[in-house]
C-alpha atoms as a PDB file:
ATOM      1  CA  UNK A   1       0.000   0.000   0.000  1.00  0.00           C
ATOM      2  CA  UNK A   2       2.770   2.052   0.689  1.00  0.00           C
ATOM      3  CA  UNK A   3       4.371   1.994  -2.807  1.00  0.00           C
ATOM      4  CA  UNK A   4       1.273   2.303  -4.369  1.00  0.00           C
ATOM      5  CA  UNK A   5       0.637   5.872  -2.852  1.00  0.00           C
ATOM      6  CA  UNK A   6       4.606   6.561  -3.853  1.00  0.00           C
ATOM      7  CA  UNK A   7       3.482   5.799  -7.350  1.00  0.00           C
ATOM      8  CA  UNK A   8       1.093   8.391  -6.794  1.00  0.00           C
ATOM      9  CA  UNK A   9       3.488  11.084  -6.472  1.00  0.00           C
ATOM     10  CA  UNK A  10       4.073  12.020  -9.894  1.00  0.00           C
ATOM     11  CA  UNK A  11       0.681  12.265 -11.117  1.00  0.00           C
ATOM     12  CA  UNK A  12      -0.402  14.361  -7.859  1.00  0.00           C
ATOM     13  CA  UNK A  13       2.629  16.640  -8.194  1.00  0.00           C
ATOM     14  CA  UNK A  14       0.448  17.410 -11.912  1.00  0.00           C
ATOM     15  CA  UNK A  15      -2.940  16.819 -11.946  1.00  0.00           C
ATOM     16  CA  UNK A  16      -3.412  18.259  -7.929  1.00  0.00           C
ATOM     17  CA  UNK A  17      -2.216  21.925  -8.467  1.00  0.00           C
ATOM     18  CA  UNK A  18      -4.322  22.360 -11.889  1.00  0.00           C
ATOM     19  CA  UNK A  19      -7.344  20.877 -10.038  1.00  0.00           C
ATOM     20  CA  UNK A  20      -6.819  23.948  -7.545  1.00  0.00           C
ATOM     21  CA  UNK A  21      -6.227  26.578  -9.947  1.00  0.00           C
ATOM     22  CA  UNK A  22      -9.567  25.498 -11.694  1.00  0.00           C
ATOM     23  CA  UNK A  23     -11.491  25.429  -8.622  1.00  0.00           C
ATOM     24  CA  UNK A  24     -10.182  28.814  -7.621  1.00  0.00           C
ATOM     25  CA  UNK A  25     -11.329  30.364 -10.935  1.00  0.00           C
ATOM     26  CA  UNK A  26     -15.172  28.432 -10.383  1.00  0.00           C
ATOM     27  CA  UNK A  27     -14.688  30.182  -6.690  1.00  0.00           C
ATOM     28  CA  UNK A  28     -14.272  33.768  -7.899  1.00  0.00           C
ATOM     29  CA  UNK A  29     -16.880  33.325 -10.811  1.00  0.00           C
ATOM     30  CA  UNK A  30     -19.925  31.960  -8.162  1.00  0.00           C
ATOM     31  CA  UNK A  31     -18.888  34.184  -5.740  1.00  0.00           C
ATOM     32  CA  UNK A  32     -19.530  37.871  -5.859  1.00  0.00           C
ATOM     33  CA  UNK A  33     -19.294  39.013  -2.333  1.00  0.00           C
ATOM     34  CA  UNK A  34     -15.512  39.510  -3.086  1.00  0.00           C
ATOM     35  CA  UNK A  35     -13.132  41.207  -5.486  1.00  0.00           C
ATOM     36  CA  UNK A  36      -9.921  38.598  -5.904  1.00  0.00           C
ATOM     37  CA  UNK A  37      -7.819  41.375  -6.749  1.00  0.00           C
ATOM     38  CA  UNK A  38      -7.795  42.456  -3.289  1.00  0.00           C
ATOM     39  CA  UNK A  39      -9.448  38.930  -1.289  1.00  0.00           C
ATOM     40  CA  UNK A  40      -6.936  36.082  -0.414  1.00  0.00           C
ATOM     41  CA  UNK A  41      -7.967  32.680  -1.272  1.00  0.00           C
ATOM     42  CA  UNK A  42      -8.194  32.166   2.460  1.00  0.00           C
ATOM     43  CA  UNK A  43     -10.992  34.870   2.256  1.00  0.00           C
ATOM     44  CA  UNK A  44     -12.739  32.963  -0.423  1.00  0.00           C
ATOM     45  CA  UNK A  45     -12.483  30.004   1.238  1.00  0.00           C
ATOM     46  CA  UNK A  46     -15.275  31.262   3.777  1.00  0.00           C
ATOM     47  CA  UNK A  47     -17.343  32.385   1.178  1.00  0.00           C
ATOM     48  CA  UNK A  48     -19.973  30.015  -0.306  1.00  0.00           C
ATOM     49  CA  UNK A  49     -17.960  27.890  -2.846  1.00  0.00           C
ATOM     50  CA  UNK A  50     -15.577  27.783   0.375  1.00  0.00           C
ATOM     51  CA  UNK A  51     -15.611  23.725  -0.124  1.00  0.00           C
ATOM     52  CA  UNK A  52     -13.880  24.461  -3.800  1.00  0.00           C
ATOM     53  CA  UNK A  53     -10.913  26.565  -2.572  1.00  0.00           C
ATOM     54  CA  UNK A  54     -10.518  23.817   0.782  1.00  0.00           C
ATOM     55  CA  UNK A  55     -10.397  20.892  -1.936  1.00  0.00           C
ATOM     56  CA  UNK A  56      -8.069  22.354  -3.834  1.00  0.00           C
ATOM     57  CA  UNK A  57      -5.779  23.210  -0.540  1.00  0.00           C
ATOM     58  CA  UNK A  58      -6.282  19.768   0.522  1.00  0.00           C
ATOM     59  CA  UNK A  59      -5.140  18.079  -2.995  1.00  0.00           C
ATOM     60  CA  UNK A  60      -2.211  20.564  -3.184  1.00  0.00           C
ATOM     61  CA  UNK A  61      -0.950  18.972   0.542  1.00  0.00           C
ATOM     62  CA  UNK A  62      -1.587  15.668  -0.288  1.00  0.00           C
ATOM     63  CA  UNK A  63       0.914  16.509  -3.393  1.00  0.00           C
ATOM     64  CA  UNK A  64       3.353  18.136  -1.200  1.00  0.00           C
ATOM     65  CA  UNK A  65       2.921  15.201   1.314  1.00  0.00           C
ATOM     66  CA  UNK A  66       3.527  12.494  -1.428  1.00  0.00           C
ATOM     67  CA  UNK A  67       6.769  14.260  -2.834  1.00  0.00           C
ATOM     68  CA  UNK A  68       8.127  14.263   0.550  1.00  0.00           C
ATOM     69  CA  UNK A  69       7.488  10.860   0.834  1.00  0.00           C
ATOM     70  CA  UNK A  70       8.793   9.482  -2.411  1.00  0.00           C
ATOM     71  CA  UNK A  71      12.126  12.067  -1.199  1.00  0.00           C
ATOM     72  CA  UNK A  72      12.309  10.295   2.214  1.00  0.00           C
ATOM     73  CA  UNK A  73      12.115   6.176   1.006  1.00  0.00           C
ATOM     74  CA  UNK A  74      15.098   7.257  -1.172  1.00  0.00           C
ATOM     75  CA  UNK A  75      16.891   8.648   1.721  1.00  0.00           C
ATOM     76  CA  UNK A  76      19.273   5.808   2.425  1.00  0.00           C
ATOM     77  CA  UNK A  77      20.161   6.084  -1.538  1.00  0.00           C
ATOM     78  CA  UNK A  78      21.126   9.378  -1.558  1.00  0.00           C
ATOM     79  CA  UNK A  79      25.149  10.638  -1.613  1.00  0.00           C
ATOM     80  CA  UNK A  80      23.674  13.641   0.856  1.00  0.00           C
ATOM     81  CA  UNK A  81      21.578  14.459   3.532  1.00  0.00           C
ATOM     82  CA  UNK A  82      20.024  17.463   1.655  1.00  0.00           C
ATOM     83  CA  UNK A  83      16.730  14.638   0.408  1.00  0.00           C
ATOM     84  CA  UNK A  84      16.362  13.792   3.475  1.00  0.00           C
ATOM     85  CA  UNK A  85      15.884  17.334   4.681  1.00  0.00           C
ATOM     86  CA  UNK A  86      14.312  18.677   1.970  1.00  0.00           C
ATOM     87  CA  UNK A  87      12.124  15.622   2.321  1.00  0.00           C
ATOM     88  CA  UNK A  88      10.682  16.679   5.485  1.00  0.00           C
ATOM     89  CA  UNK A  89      10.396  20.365   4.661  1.00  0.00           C
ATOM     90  CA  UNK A  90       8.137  19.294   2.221  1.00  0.00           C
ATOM     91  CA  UNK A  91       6.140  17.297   4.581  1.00  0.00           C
ATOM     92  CA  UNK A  92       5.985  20.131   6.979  1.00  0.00           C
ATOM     93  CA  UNK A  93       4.445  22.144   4.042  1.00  0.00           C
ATOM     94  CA  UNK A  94       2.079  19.668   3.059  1.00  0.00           C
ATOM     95  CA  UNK A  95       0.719  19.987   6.731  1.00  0.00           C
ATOM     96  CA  UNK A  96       0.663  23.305   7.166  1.00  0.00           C
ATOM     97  CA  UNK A  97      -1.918  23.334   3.952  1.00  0.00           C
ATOM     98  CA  UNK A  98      -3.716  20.937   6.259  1.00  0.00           C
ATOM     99  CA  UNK A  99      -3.513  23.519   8.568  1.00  0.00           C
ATOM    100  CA  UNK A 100      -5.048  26.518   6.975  1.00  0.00           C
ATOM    101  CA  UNK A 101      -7.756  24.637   5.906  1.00  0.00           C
ATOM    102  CA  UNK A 102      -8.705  23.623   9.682  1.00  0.00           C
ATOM    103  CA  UNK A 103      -8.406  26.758  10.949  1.00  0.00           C
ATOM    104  CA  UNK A 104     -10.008  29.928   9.228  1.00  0.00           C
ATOM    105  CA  UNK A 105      -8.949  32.967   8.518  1.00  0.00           C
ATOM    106  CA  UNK A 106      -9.740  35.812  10.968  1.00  0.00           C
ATOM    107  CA  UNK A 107     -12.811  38.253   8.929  1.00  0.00           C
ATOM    108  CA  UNK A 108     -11.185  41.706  10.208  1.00  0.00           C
ATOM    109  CA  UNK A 109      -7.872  43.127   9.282  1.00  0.00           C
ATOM    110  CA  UNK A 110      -4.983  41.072  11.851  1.00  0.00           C
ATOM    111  CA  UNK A 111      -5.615  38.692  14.182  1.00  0.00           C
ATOM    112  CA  UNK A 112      -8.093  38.677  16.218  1.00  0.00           C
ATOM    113  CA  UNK A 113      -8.795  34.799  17.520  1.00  0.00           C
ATOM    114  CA  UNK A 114      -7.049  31.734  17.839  1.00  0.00           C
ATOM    115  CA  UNK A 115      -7.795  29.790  14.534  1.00  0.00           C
ATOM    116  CA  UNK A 116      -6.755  33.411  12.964  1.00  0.00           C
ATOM    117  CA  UNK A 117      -3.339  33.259  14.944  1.00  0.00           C
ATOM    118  CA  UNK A 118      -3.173  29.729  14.315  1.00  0.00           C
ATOM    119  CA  UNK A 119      -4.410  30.212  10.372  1.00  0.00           C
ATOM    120  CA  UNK A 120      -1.235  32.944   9.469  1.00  0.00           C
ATOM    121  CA  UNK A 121       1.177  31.135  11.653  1.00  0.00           C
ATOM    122  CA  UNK A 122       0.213  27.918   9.491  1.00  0.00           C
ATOM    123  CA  UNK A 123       0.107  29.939   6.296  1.00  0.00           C
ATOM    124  CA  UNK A 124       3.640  32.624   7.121  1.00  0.00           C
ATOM    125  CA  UNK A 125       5.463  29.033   7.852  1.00  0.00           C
ATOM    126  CA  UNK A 126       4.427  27.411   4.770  1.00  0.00           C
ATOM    127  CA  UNK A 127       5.199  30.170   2.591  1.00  0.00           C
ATOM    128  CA  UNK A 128       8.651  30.338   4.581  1.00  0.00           C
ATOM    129  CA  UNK A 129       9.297  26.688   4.619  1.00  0.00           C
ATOM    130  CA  UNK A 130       8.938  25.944   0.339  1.00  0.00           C
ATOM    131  CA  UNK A 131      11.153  28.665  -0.687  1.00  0.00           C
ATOM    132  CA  UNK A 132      13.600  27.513   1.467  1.00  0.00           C
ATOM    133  CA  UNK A 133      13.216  23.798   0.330  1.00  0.00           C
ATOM    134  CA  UNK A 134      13.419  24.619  -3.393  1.00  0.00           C
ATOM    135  CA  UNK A 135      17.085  26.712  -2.526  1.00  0.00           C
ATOM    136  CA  UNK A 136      18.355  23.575  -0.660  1.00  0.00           C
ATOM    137  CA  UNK A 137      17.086  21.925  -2.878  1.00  0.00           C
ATOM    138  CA  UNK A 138      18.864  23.685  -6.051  1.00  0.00           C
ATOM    139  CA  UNK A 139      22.409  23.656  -4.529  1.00  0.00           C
ATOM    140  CA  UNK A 140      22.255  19.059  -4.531  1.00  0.00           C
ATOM    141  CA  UNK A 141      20.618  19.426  -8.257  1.00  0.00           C
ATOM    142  CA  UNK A 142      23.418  21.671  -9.175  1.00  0.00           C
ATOM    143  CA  UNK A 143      26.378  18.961  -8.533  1.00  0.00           C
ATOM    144  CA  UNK A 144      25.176  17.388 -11.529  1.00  0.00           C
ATOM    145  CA  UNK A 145      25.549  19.448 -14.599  1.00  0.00           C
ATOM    146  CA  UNK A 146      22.811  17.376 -16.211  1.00  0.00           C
ATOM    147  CA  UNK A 147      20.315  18.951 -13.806  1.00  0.00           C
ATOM    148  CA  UNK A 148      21.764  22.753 -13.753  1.00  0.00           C
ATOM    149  CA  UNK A 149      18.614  23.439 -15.703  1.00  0.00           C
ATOM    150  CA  UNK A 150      16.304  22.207 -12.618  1.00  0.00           C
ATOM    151  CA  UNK A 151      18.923  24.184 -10.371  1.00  0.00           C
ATOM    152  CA  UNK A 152      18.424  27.367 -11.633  1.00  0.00           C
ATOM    153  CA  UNK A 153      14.800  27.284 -11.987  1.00  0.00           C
ATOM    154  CA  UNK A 154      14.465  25.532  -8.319  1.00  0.00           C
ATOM    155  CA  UNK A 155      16.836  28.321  -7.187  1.00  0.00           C
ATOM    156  CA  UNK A 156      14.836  31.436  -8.801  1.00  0.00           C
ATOM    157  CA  UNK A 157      11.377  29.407  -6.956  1.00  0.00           C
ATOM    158  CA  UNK A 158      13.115  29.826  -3.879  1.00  0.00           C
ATOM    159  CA  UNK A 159      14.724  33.310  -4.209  1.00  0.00           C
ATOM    160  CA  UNK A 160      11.393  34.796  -5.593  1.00  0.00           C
ATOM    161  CA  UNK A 161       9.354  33.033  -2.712  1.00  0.00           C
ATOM    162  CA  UNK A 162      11.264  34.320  -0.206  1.00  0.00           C
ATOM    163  CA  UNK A 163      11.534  37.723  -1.055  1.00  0.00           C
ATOM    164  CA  UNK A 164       7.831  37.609  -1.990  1.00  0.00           C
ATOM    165  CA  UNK A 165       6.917  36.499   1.605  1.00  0.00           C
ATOM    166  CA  UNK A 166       9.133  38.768   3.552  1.00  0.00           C
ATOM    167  CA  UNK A 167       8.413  41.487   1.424  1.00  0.00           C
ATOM    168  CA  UNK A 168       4.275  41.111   2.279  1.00  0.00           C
ATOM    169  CA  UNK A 169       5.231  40.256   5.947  1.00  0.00           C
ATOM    170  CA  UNK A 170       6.192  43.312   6.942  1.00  0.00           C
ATOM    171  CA  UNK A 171       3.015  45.168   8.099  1.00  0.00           C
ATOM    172  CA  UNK A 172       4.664  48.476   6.547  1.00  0.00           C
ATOM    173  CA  UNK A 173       4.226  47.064   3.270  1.00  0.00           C
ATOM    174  CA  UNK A 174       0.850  47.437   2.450  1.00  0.00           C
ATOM    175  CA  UNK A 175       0.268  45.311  -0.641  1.00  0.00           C
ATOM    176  CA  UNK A 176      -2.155  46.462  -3.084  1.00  0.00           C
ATOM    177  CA  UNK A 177      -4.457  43.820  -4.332  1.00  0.00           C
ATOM    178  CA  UNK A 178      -3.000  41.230  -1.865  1.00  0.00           C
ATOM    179  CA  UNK A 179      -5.274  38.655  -3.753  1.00  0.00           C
ATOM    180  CA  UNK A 180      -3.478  39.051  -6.975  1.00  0.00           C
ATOM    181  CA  UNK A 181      -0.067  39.373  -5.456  1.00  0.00           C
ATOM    182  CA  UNK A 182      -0.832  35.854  -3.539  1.00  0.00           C
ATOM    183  CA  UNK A 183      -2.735  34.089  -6.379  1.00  0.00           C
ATOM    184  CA  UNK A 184       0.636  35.239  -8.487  1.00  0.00           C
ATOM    185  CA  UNK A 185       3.127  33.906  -5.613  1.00  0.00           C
ATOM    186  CA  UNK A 186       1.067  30.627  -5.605  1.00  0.00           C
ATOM    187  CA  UNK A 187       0.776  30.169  -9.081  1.00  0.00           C
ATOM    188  CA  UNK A 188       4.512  30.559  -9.426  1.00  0.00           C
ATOM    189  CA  UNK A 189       4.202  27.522  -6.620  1.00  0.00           C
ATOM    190  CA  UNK A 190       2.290  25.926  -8.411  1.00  0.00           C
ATOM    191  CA  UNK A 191       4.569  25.803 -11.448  1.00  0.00           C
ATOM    192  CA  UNK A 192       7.247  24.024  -9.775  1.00  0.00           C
ATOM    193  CA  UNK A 193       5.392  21.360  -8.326  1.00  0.00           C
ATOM    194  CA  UNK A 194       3.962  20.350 -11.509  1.00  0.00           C
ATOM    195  CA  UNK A 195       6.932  20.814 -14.054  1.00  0.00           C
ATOM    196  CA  UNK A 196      10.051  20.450 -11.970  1.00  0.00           C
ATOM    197  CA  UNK A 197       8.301  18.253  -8.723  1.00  0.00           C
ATOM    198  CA  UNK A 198       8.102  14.726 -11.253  1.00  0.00           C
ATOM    199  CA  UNK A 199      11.459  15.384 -11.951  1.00  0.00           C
ATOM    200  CA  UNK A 200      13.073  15.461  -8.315  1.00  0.00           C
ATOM    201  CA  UNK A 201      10.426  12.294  -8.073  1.00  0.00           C
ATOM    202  CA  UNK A 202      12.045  10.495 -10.751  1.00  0.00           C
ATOM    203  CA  UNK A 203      15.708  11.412  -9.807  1.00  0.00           C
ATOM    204  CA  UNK A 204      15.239  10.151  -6.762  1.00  0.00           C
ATOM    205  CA  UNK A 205      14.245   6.731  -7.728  1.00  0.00           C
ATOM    206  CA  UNK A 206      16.897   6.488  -9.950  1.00  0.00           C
ATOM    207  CA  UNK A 207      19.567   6.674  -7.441  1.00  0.00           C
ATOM    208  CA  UNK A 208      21.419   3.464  -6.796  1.00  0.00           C
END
């Protein structure tokens, strides 16, 4: 059973993320009480198609959660301990999706309860924890000139991410439309895990 949901990987890694992406866009066309230039997709989660944008959280940690795992049964293959790390980064991220989806986002500006404390601390982390995965990450692809392609782009996912996220941290920085700047940051996400995710799968299974 265990292999079998390894074998999932890849195809989650693909078909997961573009599921959430469509059931975002069916989210902001049935629901009109917000403007998702300027609403979060933790916003439109409490709105009525709420059960789309939680789905589509909730496929995109199972994804996270199965790359992880098909990183950490390779662990004792691997010439480094970066997998192994990287591994459980990824895990972390996959639960702190499960996270923001059990506890909702606080309806007034900051934080105001503690499923809204417990929602950005889930949500700051993740953001935090990928960027820093994918730079890992790029320095073990990079000993291999073969994979200097997957490097670089794992390396600009991580650089971008981070800045992105400390950048909108910082309560000084007021964001305009913080719906498009997040729906941009996750898209960018997004990206990796379905073009550059299969690969570090299949990598990893081909170490002897």
């Amino acid at each position: 059973m265990y292999q079998s949901a390894l074998k999932m990987g890849t195809p989650a890694c693909i078909v997961n993320p573009v599921t959430m992406v469509i059931f975002d866009l069916f989210s902001i066309k049935f629901t009109h009480t917000f403007n998702p230039l300027d609403a979060t997709i933790s916003q439109y989660a409490l709105g009525p198609t709420g059960w789309l944008e939680k789905t589509g959280i909730l496929l995109v940690a199972l994804a996270f959660i199965l790359l992880g795992m098909n990183l950490l049964s390779n662990r004792k293959k691997s010439e480094l301990p970066v997998n192994t790390i990287c591994a459980i980064m990824f895990l972390v991220v996959g639960a702190g999706f499960i996270m923001v989806i059990l506890f909702n986002v606080d309806t007034t500006n900051g934080i105001s309860s503690f499923h809204g404390f417990m929602h950005m601390f889930a949500a700051i982390a993740t953001s935090l924890i990928f960027p820093i995965a994918c730079l890992l990450l790029s320095f073990d692809l990079a000993n291999n000139h073969k994979r200097n392609s997957l490097a670089v782009y794992t390396a600009l996912t991580g650089l971008i991410g981070f800045g992105a996220v400390m950048w909108i941290a910082f309560p000084s920085n007021r964001v305009a439309w913080i719906g498009l700047s997040e729906r941009t940051l996750a898209g960018l996400n997004l990206m990796w895990l379905i073009f550059i995710a299969p690969k570090i799968i299949k990598i990893s299974n081909e170490i002897q």
